[in-house]
PDB file of N, CA and C in Angstrom:
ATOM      1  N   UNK A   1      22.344  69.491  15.339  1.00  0.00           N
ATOM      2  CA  UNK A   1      22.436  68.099  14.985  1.00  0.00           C
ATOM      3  C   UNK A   1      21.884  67.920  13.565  1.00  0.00           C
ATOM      4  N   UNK A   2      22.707  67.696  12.936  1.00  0.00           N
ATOM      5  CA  UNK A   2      22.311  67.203  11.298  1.00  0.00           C
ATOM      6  C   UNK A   2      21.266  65.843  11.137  1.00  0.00           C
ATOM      7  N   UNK A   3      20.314  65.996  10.559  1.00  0.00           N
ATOM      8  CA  UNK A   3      19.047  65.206  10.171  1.00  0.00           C
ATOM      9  C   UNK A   3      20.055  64.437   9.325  1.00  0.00           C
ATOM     10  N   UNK A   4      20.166  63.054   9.227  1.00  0.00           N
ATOM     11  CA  UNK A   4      20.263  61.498   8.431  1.00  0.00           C
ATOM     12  C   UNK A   4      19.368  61.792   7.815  1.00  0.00           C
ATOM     13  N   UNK A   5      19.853  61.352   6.508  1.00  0.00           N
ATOM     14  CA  UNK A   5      18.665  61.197   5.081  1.00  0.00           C
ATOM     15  C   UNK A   5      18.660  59.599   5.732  1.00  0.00           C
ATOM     16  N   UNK A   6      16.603  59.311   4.873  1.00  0.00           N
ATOM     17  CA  UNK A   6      16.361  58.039   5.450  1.00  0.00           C
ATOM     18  C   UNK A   6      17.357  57.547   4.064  1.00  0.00           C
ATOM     19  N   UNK A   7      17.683  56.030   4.008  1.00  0.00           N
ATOM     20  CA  UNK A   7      18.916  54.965   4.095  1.00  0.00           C
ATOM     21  C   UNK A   7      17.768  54.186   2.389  1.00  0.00           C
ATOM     22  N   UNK A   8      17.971  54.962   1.430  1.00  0.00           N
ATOM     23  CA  UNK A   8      17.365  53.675   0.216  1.00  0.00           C
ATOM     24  C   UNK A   8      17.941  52.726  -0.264  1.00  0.00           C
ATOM     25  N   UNK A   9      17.038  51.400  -0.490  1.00  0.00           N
ATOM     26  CA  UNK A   9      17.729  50.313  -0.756  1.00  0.00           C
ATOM     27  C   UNK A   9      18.907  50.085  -1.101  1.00  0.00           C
ATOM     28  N   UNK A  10      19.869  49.002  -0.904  1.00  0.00           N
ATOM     29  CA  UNK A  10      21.127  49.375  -2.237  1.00  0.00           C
ATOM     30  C   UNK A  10      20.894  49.387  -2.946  1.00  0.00           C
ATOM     31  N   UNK A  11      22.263  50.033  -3.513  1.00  0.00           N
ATOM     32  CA  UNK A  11      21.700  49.953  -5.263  1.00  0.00           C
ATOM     33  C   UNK A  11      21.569  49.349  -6.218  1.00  0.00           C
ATOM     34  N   UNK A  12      20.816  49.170  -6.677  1.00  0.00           N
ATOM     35  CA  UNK A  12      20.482  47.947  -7.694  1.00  0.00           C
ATOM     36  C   UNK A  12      19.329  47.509  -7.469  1.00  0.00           C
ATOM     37  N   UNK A  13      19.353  47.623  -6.178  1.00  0.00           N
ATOM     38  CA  UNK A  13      17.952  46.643  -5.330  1.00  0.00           C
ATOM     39  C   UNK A  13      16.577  47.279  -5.551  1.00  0.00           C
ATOM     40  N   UNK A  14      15.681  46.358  -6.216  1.00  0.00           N
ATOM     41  CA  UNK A  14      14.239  46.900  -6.380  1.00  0.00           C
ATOM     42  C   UNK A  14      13.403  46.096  -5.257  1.00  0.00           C
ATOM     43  N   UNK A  15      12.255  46.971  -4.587  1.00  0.00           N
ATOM     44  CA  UNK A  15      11.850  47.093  -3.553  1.00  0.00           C
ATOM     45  C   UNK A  15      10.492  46.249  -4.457  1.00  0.00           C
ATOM     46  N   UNK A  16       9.692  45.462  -3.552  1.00  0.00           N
ATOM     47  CA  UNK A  16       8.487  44.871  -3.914  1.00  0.00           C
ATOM     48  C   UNK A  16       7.665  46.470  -4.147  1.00  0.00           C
ATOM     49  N   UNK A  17       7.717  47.581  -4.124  1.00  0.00           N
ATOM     50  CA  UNK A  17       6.666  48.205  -4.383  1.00  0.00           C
ATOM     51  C   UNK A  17       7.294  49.016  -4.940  1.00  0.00           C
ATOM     52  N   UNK A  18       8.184  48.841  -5.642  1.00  0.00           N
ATOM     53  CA  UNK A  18       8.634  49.811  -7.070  1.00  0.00           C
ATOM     54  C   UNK A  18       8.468  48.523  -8.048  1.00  0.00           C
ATOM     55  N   UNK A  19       8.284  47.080  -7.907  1.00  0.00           N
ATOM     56  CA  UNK A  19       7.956  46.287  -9.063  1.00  0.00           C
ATOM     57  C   UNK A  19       6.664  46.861  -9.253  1.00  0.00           C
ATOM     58  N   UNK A  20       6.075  46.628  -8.102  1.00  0.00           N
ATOM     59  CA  UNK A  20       4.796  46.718  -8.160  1.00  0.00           C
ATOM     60  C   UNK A  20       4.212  48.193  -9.546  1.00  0.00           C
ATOM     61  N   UNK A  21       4.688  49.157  -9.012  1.00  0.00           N
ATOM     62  CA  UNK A  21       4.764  50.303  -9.764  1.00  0.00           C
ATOM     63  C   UNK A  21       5.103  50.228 -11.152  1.00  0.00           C
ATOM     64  N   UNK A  22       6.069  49.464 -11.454  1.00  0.00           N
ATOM     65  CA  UNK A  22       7.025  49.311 -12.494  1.00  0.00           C
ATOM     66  C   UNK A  22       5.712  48.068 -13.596  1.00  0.00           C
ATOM     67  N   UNK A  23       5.173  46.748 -12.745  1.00  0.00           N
ATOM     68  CA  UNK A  23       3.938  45.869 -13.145  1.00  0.00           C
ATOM     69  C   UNK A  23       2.984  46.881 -14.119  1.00  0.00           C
ATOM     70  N   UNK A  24       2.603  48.224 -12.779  1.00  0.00           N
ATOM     71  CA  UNK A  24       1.473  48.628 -13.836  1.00  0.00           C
ATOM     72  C   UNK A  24       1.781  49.702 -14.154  1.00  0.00           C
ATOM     73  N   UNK A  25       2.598  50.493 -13.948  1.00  0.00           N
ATOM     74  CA  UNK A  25       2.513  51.330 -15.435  1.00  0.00           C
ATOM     75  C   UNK A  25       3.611  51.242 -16.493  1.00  0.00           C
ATOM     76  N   UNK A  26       4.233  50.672 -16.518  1.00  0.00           N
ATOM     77  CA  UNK A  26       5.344  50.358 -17.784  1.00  0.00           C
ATOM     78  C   UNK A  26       4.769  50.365 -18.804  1.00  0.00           C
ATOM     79  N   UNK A  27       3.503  49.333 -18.833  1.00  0.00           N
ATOM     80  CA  UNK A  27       2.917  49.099 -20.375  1.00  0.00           C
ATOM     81  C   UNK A  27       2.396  49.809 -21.079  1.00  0.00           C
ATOM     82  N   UNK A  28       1.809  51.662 -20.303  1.00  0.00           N
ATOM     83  CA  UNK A  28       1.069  52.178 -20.497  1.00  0.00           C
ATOM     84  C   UNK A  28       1.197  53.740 -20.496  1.00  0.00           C
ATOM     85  N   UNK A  29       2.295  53.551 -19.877  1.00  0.00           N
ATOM     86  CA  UNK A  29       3.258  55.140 -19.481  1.00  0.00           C
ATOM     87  C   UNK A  29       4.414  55.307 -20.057  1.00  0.00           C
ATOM     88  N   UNK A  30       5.004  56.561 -20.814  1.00  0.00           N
ATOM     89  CA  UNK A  30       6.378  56.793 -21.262  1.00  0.00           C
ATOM     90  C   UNK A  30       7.571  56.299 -20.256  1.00  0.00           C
ATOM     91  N   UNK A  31       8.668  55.659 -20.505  1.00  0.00           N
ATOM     92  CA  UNK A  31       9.516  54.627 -19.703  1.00  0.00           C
ATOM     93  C   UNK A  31      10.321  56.113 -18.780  1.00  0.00           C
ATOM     94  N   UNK A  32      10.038  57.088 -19.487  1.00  0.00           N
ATOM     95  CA  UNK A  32      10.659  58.534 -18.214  1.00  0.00           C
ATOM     96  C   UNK A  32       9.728  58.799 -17.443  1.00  0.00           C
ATOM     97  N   UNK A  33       8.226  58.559 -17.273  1.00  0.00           N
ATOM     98  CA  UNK A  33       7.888  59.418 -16.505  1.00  0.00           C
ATOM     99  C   UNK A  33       7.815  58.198 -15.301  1.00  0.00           C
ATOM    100  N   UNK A  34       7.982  56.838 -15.856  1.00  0.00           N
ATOM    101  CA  UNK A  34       7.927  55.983 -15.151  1.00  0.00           C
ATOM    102  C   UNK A  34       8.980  55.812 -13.780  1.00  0.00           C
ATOM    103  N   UNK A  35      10.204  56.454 -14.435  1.00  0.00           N
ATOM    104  CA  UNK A  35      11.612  56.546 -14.173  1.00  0.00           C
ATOM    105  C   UNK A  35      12.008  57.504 -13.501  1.00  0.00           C
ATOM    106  N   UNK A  36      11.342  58.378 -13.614  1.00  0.00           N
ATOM    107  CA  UNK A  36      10.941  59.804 -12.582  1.00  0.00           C
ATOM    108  C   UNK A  36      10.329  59.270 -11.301  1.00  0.00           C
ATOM    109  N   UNK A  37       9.122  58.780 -11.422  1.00  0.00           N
ATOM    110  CA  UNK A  37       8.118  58.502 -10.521  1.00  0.00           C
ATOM    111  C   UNK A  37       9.144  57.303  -9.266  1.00  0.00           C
ATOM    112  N   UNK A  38      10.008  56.210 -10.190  1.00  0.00           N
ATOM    113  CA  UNK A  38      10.767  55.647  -9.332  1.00  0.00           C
ATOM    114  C   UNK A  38      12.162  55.831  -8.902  1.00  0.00           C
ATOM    115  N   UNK A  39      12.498  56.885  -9.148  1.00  0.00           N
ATOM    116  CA  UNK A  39      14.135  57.844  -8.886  1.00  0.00           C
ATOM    117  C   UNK A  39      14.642  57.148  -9.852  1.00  0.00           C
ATOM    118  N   UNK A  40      14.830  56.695 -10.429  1.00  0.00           N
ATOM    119  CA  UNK A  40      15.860  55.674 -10.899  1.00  0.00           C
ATOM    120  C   UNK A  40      16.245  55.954 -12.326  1.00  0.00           C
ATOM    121  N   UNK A  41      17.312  55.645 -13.307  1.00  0.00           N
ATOM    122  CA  UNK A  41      17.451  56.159 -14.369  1.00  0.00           C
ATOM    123  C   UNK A  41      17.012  54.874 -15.564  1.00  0.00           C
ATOM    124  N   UNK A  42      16.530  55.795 -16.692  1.00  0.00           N
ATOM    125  CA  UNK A  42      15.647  55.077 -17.842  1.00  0.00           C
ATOM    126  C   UNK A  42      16.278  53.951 -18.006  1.00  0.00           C
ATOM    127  N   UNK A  43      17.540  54.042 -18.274  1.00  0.00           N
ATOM    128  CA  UNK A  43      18.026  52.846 -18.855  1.00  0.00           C
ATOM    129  C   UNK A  43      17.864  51.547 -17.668  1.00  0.00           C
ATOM    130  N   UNK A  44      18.078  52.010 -16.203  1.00  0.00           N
ATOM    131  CA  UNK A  44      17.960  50.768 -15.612  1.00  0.00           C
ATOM    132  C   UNK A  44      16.212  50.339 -15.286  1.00  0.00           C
ATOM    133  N   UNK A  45      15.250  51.136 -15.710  1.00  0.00           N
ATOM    134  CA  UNK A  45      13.829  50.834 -16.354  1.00  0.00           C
ATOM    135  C   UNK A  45      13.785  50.125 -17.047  1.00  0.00           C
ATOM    136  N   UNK A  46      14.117  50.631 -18.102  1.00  0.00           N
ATOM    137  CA  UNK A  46      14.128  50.026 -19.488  1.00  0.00           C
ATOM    138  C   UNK A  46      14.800  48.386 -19.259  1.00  0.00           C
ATOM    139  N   UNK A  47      15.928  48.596 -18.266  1.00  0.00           N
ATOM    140  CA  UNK A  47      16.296  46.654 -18.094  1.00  0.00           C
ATOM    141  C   UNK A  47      15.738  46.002 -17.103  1.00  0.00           C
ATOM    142  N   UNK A  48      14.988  46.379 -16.118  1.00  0.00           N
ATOM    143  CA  UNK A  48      14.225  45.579 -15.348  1.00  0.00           C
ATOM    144  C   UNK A  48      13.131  45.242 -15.780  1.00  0.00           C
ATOM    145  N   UNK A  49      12.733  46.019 -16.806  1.00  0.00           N
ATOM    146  CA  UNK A  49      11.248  45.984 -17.373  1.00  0.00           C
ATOM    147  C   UNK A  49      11.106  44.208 -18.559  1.00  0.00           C
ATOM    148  N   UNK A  50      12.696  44.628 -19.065  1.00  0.00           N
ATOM    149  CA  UNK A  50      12.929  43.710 -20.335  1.00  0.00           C
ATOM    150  C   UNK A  50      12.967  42.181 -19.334  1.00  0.00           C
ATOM    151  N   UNK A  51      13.801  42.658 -18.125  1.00  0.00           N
ATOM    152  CA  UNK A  51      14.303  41.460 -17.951  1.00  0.00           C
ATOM    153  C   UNK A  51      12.782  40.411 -17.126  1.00  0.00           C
ATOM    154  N   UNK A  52      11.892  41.006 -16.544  1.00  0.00           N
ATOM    155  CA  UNK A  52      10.438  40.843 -16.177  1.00  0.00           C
ATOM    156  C   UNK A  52       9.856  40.592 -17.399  1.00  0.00           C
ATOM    157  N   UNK A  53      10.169  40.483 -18.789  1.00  0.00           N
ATOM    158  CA  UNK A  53       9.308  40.278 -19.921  1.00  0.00           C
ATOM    159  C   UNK A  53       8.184  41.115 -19.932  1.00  0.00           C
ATOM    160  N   UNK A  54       8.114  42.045 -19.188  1.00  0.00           N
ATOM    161  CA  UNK A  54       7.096  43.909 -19.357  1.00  0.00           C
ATOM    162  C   UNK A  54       7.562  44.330 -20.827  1.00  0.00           C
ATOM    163  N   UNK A  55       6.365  44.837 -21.740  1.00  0.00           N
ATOM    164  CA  UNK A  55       6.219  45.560 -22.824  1.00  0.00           C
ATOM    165  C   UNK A  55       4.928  46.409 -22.831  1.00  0.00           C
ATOM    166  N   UNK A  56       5.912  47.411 -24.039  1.00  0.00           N
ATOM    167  CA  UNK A  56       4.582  48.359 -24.591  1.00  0.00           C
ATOM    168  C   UNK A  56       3.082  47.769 -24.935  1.00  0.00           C
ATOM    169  N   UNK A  57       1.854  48.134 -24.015  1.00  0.00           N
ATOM    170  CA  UNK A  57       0.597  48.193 -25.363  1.00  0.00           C
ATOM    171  C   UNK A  57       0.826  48.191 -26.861  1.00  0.00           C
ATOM    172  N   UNK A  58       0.143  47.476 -27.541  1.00  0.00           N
ATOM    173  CA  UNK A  58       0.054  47.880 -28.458  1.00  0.00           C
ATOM    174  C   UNK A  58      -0.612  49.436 -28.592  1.00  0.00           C
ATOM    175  N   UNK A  59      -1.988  49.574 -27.678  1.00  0.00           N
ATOM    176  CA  UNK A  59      -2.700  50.656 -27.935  1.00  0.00           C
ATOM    177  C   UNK A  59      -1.650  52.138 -27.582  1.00  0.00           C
ATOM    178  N   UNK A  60      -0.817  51.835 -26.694  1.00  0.00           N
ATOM    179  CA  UNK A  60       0.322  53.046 -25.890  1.00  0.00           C
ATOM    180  C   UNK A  60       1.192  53.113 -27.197  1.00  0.00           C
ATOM    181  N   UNK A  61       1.776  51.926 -28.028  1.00  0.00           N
ATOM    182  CA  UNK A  61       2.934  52.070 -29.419  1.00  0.00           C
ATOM    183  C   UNK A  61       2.163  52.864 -30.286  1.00  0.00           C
ATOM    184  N   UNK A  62       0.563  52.857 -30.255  1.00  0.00           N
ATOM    185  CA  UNK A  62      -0.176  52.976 -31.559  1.00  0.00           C
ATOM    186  C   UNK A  62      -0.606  54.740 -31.396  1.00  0.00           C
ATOM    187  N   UNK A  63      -0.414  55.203 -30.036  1.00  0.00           N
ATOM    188  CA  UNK A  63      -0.863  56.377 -30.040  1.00  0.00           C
ATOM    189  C   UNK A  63       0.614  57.445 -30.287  1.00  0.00           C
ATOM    190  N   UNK A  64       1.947  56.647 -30.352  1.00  0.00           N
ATOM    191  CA  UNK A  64       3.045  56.845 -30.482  1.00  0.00           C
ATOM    192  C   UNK A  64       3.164  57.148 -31.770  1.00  0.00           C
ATOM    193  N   UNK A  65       3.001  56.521 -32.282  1.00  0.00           N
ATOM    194  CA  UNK A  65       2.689  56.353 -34.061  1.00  0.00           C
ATOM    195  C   UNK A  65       3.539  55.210 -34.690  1.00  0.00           C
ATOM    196  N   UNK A  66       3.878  54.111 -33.601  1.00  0.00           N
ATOM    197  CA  UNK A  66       5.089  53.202 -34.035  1.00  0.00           C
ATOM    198  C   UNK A  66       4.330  51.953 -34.001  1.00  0.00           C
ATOM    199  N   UNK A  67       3.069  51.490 -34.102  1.00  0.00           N
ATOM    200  CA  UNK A  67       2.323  50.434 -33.993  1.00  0.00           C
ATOM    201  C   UNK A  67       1.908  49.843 -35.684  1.00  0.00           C
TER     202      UNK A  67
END
């Protein structure tokens, strides 16, 4: 009998505890490792983040060298 993979949200759909995830480390973590950590690919990071009005630290841009 073949094991069912468990069933993740649809797609598109962000779960209250990948915002949650997404709340605190976006501002402070590279937007891949963030994107890793939530399966999901950068670019649709990168637009949930924008569309939540989430941004870089200054102190996270400044250790970048883009501050």
């Amino acid at each position: 009998m073949a094991k069912k993979k468990a069933a993740k949200s649809l797609k598109g759909t962000w779960s209250s505890g990948d915002l949650k995830i997404l709340k605190q480390q976006f501002p402070n973590t590279a937007t891949a490792k963030v994107a890793a950590k939530l399966g999901r690919p950068v670019d649709a990071v990168k637009k949930k983040a924008s569309r939540m009005g989430l941004k870089k630290t200054k102190k996270y841009m400044k250790s970048l060298g883009r501050a």
